[in-house]
Protein backbone atom coordinates (compact mmCIF):
# COMPACT_ATOMS: atom_id res chain seq x y z
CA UNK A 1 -6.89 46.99 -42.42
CA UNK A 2 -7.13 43.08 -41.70
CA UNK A 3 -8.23 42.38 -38.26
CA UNK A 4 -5.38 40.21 -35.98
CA UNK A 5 -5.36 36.96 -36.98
CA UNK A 6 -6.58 34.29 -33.56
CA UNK A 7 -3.63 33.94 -31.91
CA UNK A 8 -3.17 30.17 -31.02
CA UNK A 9 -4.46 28.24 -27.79
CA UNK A 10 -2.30 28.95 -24.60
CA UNK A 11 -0.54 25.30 -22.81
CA UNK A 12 -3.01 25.73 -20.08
CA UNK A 13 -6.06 26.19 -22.31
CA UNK A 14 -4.97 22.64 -24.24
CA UNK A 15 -4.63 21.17 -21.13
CA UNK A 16 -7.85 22.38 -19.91
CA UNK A 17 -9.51 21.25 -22.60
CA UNK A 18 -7.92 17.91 -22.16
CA UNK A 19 -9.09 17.55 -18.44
CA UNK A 20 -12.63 18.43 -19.35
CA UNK A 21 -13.32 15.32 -21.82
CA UNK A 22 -12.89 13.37 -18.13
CA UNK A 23 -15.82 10.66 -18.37
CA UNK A 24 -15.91 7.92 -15.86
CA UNK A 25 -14.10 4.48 -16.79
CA UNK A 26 -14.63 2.24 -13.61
CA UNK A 27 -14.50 1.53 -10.17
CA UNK A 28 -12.77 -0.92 -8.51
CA UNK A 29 -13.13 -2.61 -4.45
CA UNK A 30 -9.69 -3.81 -5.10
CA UNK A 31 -6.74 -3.68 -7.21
CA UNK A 32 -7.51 -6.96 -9.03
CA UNK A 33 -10.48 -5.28 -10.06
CA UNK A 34 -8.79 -2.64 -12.13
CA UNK A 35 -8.60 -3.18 -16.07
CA UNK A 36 -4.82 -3.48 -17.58
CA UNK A 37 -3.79 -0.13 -19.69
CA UNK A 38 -0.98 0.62 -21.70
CA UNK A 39 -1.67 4.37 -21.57
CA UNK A 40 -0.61 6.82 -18.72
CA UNK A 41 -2.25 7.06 -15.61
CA UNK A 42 -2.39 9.63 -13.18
CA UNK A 43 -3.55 9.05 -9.61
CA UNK A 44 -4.78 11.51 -6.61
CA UNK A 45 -4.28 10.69 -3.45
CA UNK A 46 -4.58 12.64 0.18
CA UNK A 47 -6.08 12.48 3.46
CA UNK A 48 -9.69 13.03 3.68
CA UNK A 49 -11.23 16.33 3.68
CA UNK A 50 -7.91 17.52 1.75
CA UNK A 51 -10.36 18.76 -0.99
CA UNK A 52 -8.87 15.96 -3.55
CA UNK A 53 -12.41 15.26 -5.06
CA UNK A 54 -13.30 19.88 -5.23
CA UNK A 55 -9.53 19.68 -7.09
CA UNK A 56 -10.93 16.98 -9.47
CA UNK A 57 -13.73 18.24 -10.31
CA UNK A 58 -12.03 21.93 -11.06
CA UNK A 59 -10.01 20.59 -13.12
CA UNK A 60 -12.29 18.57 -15.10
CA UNK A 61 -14.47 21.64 -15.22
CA UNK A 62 -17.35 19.11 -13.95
CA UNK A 63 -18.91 19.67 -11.03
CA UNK A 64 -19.88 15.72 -9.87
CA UNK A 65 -16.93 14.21 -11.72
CA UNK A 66 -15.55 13.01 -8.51
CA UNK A 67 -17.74 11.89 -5.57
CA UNK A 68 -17.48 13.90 -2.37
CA UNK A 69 -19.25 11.76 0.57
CA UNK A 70 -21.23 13.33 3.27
CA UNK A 71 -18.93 11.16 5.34
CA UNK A 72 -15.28 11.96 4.50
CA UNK A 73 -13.29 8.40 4.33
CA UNK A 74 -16.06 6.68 3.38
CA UNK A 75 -15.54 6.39 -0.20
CA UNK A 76 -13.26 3.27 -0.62
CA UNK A 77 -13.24 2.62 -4.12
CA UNK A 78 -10.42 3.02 -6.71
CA UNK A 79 -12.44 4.92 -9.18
CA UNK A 80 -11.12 5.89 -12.99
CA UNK A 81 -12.23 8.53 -15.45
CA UNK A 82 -10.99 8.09 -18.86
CA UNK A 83 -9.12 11.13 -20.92
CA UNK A 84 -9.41 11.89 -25.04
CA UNK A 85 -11.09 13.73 -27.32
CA UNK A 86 -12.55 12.52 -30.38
CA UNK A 87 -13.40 8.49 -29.14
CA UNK A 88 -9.70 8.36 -28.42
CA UNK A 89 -8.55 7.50 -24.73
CA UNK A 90 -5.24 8.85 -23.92
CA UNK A 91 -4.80 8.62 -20.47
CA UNK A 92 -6.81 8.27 -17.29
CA UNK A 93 -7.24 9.96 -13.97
CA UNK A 94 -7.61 7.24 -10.68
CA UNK A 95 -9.31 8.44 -8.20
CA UNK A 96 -8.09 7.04 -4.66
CA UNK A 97 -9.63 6.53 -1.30
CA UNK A 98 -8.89 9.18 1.34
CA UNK A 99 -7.28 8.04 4.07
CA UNK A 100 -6.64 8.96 8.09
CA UNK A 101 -10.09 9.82 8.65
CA UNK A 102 -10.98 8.94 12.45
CA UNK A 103 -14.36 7.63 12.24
CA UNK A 104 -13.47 4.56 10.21
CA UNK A 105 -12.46 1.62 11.72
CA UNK A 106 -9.11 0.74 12.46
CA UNK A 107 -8.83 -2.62 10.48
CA UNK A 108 -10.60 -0.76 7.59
CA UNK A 109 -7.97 2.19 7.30
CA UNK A 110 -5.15 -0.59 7.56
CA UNK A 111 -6.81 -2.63 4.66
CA UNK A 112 -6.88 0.39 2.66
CA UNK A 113 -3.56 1.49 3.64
CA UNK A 114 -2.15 -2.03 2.22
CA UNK A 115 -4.48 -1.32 -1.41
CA UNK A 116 -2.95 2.11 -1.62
CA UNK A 117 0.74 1.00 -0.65
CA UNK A 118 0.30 -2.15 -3.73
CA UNK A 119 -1.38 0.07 -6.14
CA UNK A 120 1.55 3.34 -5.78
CA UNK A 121 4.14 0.50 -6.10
CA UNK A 122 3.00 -2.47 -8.76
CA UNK A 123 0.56 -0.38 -11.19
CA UNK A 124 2.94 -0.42 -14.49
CA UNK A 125 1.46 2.32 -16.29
CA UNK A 126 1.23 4.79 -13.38
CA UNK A 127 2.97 8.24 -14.94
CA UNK A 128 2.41 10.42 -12.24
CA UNK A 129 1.26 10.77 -8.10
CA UNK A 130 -0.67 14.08 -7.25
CA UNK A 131 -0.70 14.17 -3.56
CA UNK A 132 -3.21 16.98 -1.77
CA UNK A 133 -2.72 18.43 1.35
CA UNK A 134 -4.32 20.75 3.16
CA UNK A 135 -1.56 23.63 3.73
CA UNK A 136 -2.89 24.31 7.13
CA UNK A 137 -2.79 20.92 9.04
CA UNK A 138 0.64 20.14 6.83
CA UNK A 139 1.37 16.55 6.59
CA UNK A 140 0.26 13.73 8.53
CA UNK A 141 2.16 10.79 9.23
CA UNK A 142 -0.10 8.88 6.69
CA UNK A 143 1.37 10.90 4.04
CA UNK A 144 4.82 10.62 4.70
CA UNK A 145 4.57 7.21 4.58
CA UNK A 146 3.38 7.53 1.08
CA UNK A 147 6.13 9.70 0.38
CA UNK A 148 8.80 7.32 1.78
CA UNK A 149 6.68 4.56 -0.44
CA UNK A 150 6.64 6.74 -3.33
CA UNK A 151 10.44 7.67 -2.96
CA UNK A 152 12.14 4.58 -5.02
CA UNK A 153 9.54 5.12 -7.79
CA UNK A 154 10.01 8.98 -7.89
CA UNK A 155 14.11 8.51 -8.03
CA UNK A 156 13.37 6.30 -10.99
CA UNK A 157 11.06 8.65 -12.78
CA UNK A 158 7.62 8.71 -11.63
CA UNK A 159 6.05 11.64 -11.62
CA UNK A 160 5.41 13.71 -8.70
CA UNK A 161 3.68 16.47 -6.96
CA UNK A 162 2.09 18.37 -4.16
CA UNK A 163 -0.98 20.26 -4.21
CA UNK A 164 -1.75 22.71 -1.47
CA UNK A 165 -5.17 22.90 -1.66
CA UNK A 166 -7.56 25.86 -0.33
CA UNK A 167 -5.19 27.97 -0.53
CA UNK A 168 -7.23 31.12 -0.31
CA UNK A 169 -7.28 30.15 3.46
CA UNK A 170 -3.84 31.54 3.61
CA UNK A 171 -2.03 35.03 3.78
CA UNK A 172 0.59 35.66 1.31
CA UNK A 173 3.58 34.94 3.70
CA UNK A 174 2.10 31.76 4.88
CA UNK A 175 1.18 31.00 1.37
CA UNK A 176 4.75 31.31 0.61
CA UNK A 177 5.96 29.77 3.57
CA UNK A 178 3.68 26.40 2.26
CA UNK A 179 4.80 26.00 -0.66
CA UNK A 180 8.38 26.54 0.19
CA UNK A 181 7.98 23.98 3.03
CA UNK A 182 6.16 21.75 0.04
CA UNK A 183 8.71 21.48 -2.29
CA UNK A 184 11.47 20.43 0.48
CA UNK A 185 8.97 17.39 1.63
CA UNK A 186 8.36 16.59 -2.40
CA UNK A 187 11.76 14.83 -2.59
CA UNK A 188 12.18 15.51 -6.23
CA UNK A 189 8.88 16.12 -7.06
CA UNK A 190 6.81 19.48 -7.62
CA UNK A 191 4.30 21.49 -5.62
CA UNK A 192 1.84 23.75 -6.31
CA UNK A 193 -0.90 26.33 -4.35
CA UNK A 194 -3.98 25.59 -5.39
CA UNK A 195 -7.85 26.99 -4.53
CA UNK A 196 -10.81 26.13 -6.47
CA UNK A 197 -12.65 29.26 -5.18
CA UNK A 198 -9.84 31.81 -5.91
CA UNK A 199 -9.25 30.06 -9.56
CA UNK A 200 -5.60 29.55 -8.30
CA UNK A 201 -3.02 27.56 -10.12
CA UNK A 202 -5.71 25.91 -11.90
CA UNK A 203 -4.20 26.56 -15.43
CA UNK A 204 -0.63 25.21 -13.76
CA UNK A 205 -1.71 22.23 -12.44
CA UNK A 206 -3.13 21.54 -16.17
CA UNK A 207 -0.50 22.23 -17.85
CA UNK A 208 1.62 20.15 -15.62
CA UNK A 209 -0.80 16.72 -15.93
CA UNK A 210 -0.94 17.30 -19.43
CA UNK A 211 2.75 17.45 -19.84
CA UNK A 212 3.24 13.75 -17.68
CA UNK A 213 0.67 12.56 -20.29
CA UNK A 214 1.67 13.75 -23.66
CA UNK A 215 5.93 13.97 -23.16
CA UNK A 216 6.68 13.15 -26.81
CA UNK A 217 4.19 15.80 -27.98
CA UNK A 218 5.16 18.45 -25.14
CA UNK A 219 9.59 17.59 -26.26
CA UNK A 220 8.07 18.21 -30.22
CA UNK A 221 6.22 21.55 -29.20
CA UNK A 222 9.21 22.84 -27.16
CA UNK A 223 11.64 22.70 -30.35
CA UNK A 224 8.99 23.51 -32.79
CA UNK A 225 7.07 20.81 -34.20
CA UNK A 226 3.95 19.68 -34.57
CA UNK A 227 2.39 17.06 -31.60
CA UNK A 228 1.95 13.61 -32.64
């Protein structure tokens, strides 16, 4: 008797896969700074302390992907990792400042406020937003601001969605509760629970960024032919 033949890779395993050829691109002080790509880009975003750069790295399967400061807010640089296997870059992952964090200066959260606002609005080959938020504090008034910013561009396409982040923190009804909350603020965008210690939505939030990247080969696989 012939032993089962390998059944092919799951979505989220591609996807995973994907995520882990992450290698850093560039950083950038200011949006001028940033190179000009015609390939999708896919930027994370969230208050400081929101665990955006422990999401990153899970993801990526890389532990020091993304730089976590000692000093939450005081990493204001635009930094990008590049995507591809093979030599081939076929989309990147930006890397934003957190923002709201008290013990920077006033005049330095408002500069980076104005980057942020002029980057989610004017960068042409931005595919998708993934906004984290710690499910406990909810959101600030910093991020719904972004979310009224991001509005226009999400009505006319852009990609969009919420990760609740740490959510081992939570019991299943407030879980629930969360993420039910989430998807009302999203305005027409996603959300998703997500904690890197409890290996939760990991494989979700994979498939998902993989999807925004790739949609002519994810339209092909749905009816049954082969990716591009």
């Amino acid at each position: 008797m012939r032993p089962p033949a390998k059944s092919e890779k799951s979505a989220s395993e591609i996807a995973l896969g994907w995520l882990h050829t992450a290698r850093f691109l560039t950083t950038a002080p200011q949006l001028h700074f940033l190179p000009d790509l015609d390939i999708p880009e896919i930027a994370f975003v969230g208050r400081s302390n929101a665990g955006k750069s422990t999401c990153i790295n899970t993801l990526t399967q890389q532990k020091q992907l993304a730089f976590a400061s000692k000093k939450p807010g005081r990493t204001q640089h635009i930094n990008l990792f590049s995507l591809g296997k093979q030599g081939v870059m076929d989309a990147v992952l930006t890397d934003l400042p957190g923002y709201g964090y008290a013990a920077v200066p006033r005049q330095e959260k408002v500069r980076w406020q104005q980057v942020m606002a002029n980057y989610l609005v004017t960068r042409k080959n931005l595919q998708g937003i993934v906004l984290m938020c710690d499910p406990r504090l909810g959101l600030t008034e910093l991020d719904e601001i972004l979310l009224d910013l991001l509005r226009p561009r999400v009505q006319e396409g852009l990609k969009f969605l919420v990760i609740l982040t740490k959510a081992d923190k939570l019991t299943r009804s407030e879980a629930t509760k969360a993420l039910s909350i989430a998807r009302l603020q999203a305005g027409g965008g996603e959300a998703r629970l997500f904690s890197a210690t409890k290996r939760t939505g990991i494989g979700e939030v994979a498939t998902l960024l993989w999807d925004w990247a790739h949609p002519t080969a994810t339209s092909n696989l749905a009816v049954g032919l082969p990716a591009a």
